[in-house]
C-alpha atoms as a PDB file:
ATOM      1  CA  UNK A   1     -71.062-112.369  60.406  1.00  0.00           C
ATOM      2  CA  UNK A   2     -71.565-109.776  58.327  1.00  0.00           C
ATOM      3  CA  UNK A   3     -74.847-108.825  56.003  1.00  0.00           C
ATOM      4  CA  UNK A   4     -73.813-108.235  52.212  1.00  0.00           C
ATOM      5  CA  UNK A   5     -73.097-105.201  51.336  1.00  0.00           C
ATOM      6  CA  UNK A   6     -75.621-102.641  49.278  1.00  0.00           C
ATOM      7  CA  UNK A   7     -74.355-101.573  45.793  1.00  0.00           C
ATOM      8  CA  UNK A   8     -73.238 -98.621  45.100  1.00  0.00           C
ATOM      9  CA  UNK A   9     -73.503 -96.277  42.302  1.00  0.00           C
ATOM     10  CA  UNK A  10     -70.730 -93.837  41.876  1.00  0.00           C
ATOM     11  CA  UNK A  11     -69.717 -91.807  38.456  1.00  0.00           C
ATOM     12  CA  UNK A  12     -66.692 -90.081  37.576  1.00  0.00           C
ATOM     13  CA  UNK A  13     -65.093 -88.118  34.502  1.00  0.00           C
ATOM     14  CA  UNK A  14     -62.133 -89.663  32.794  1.00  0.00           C
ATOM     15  CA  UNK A  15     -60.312 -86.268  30.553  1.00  0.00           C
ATOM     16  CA  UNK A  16     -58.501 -87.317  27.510  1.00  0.00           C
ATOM     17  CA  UNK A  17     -55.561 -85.601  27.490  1.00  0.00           C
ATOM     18  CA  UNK A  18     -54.424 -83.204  24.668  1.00  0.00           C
ATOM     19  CA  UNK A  19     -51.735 -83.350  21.820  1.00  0.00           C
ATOM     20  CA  UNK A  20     -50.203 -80.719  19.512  1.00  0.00           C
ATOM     21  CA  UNK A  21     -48.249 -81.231  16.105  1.00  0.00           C
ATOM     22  CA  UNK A  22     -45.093 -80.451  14.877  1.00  0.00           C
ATOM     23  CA  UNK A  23     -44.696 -80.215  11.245  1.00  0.00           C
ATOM     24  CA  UNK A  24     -41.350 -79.495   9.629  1.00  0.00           C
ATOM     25  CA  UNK A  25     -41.372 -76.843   6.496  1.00  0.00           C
ATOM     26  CA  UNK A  26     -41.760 -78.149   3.116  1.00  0.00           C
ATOM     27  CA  UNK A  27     -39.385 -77.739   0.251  1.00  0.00           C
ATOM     28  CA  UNK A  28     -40.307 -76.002  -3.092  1.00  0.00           C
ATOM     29  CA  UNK A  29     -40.672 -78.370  -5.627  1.00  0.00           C
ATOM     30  CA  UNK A  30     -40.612 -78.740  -9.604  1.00  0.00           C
ATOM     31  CA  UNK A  31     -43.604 -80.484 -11.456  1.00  0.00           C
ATOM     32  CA  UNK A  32     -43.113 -83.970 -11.069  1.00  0.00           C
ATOM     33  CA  UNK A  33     -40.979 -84.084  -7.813  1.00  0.00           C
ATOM     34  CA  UNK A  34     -41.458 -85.977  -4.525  1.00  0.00           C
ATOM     35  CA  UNK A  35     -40.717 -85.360  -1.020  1.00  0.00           C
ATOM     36  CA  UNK A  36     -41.639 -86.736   2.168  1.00  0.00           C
ATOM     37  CA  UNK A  37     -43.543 -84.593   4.475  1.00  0.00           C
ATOM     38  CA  UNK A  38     -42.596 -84.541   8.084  1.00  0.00           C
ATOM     39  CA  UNK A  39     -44.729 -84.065  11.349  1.00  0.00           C
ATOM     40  CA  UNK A  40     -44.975 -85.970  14.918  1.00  0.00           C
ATOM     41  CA  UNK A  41     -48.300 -85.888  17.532  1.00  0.00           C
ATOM     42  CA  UNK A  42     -47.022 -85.487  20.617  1.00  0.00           C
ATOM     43  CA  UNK A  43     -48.816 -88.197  21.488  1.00  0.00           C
ATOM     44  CA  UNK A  44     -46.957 -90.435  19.708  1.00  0.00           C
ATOM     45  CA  UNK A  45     -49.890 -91.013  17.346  1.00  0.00           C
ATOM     46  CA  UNK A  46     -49.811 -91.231  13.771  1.00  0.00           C
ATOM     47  CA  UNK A  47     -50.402 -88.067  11.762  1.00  0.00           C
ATOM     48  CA  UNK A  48     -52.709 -87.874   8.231  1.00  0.00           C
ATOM     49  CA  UNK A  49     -51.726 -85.901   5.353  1.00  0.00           C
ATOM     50  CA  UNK A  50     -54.045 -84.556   2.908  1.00  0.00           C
ATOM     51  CA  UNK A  51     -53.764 -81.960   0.101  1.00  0.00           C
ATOM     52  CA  UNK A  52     -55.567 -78.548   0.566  1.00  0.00           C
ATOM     53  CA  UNK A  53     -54.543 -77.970  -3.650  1.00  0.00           C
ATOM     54  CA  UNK A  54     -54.732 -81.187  -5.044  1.00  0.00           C
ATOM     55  CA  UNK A  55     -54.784 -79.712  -8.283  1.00  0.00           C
ATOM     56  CA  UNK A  56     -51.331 -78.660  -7.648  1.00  0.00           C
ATOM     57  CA  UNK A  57     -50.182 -81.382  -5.367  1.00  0.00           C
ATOM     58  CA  UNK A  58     -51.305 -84.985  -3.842  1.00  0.00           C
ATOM     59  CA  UNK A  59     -50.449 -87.208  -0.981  1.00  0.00           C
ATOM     60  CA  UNK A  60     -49.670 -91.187  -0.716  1.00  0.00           C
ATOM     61  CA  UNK A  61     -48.814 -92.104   2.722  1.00  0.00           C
ATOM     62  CA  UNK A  62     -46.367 -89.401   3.540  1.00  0.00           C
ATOM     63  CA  UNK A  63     -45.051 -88.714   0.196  1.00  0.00           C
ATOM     64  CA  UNK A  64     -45.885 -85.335  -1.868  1.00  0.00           C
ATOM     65  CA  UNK A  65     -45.860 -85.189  -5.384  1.00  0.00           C
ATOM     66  CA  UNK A  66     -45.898 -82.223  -7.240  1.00  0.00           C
ATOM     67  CA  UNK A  67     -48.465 -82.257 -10.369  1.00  0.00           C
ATOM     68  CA  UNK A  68     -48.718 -78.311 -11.806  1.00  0.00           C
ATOM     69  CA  UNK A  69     -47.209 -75.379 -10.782  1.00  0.00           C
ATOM     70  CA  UNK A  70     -49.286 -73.131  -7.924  1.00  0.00           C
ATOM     71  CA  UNK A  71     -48.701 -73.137  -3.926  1.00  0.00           C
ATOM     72  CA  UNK A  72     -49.170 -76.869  -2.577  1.00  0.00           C
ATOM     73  CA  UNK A  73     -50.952 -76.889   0.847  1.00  0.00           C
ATOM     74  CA  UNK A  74     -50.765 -79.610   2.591  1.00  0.00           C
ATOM     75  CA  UNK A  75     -52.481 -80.424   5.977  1.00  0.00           C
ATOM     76  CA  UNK A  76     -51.692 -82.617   9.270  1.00  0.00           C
ATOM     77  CA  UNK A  77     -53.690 -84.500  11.667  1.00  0.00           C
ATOM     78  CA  UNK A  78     -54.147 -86.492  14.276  1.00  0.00           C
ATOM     79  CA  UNK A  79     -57.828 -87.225  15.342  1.00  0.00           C
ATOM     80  CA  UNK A  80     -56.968 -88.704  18.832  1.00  0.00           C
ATOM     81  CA  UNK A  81     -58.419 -92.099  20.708  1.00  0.00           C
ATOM     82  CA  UNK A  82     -59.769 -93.176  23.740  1.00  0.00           C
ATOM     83  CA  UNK A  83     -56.632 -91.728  25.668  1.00  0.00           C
ATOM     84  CA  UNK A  84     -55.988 -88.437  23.722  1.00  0.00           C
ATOM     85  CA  UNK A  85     -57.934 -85.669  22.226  1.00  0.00           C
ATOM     86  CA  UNK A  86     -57.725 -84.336  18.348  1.00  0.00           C
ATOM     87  CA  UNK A  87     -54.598 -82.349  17.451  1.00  0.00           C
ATOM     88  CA  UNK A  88     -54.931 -78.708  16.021  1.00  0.00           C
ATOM     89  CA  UNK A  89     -54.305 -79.296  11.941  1.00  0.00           C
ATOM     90  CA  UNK A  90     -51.303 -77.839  10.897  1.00  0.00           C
ATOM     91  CA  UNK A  91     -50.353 -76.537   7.589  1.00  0.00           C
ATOM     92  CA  UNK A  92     -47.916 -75.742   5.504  1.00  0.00           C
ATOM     93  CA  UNK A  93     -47.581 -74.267   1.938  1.00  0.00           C
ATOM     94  CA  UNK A  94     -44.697 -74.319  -0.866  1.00  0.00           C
ATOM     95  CA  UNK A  95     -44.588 -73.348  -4.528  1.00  0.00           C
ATOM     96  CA  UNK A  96     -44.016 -75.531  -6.881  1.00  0.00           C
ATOM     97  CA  UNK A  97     -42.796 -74.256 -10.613  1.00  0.00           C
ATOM     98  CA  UNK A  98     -42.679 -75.745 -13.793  1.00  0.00           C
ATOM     99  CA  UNK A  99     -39.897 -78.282 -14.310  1.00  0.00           C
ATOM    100  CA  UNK A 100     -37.162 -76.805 -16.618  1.00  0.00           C
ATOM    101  CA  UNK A 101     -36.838 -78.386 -20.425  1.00  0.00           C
ATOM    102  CA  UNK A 102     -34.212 -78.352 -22.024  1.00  0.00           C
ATOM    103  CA  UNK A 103     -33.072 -79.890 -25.201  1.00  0.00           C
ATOM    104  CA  UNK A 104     -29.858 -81.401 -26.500  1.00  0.00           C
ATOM    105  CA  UNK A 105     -28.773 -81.402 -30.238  1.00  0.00           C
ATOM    106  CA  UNK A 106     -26.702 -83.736 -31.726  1.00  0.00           C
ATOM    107  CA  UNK A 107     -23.301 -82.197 -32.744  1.00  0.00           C
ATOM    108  CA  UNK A 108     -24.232 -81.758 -36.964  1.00  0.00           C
ATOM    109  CA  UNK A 109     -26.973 -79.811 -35.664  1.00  0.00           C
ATOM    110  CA  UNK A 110     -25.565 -77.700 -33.148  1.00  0.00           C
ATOM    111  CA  UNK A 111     -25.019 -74.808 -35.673  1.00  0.00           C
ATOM    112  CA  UNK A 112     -28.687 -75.084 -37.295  1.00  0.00           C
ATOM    113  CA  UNK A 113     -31.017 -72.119 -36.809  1.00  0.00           C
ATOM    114  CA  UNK A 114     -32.900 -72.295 -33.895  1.00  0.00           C
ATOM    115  CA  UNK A 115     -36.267 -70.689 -33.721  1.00  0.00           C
ATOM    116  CA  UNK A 116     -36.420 -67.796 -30.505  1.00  0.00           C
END
């Protein structure tokens, strides 16, 4: 027969692998608007969205909304897991103006004087 065997200690390095993001361009936007914003890990991973401006703009999920005119930044991530590393934040910027008013008189009024 055979005697039992010693243990052994042996080490090794596992890498995590690394991811990128792609983030599709971002409409200009009134005061007031929505949009989704768009970007994939490569990973598969889900991605985070957070306003640089959010003074100007703010995020819910993936949905924008515009709040006062200015440039909106927004920023992806992806801060990885056991398996992958972080993904390089991505950025991207829009402008967003002031929504347009515009007012409607009734037909009597049409003719009044309006002030400049």
């Amino acid at each position: 027969m055979y005697d039992p065997a010693g243990a052994v200690d042996r080490s090794f390095a596992v890498s995590r692998r690394s991811q990128s993001i792609t983030f599709a361009a971002l409409a200009a936007m009134l005061v007031g608007q929505m949009q989704a914003a768009s970007a994939a890990a490569s990973s598969g991973l889900g991605v985070v969205y957070v306003s640089l401006t959010p003074s100007v703009c703010s995020v819910s999920g993936s949905t924008v909304t515009a709040l006062a005119p200015g440039t909106c930044t927004i920023q992806a991530s992806q801060a990885g897991n056991g398996e992958y590393l972080a993904a390089a934040s991505q950025e991207q910027s829009f402008t967003v103006a002031a929504a347009l008013f515009r007012s409607f008189l009734p037909i009597g009024l049409a003719s009044a004087q309006m002030p400049p």
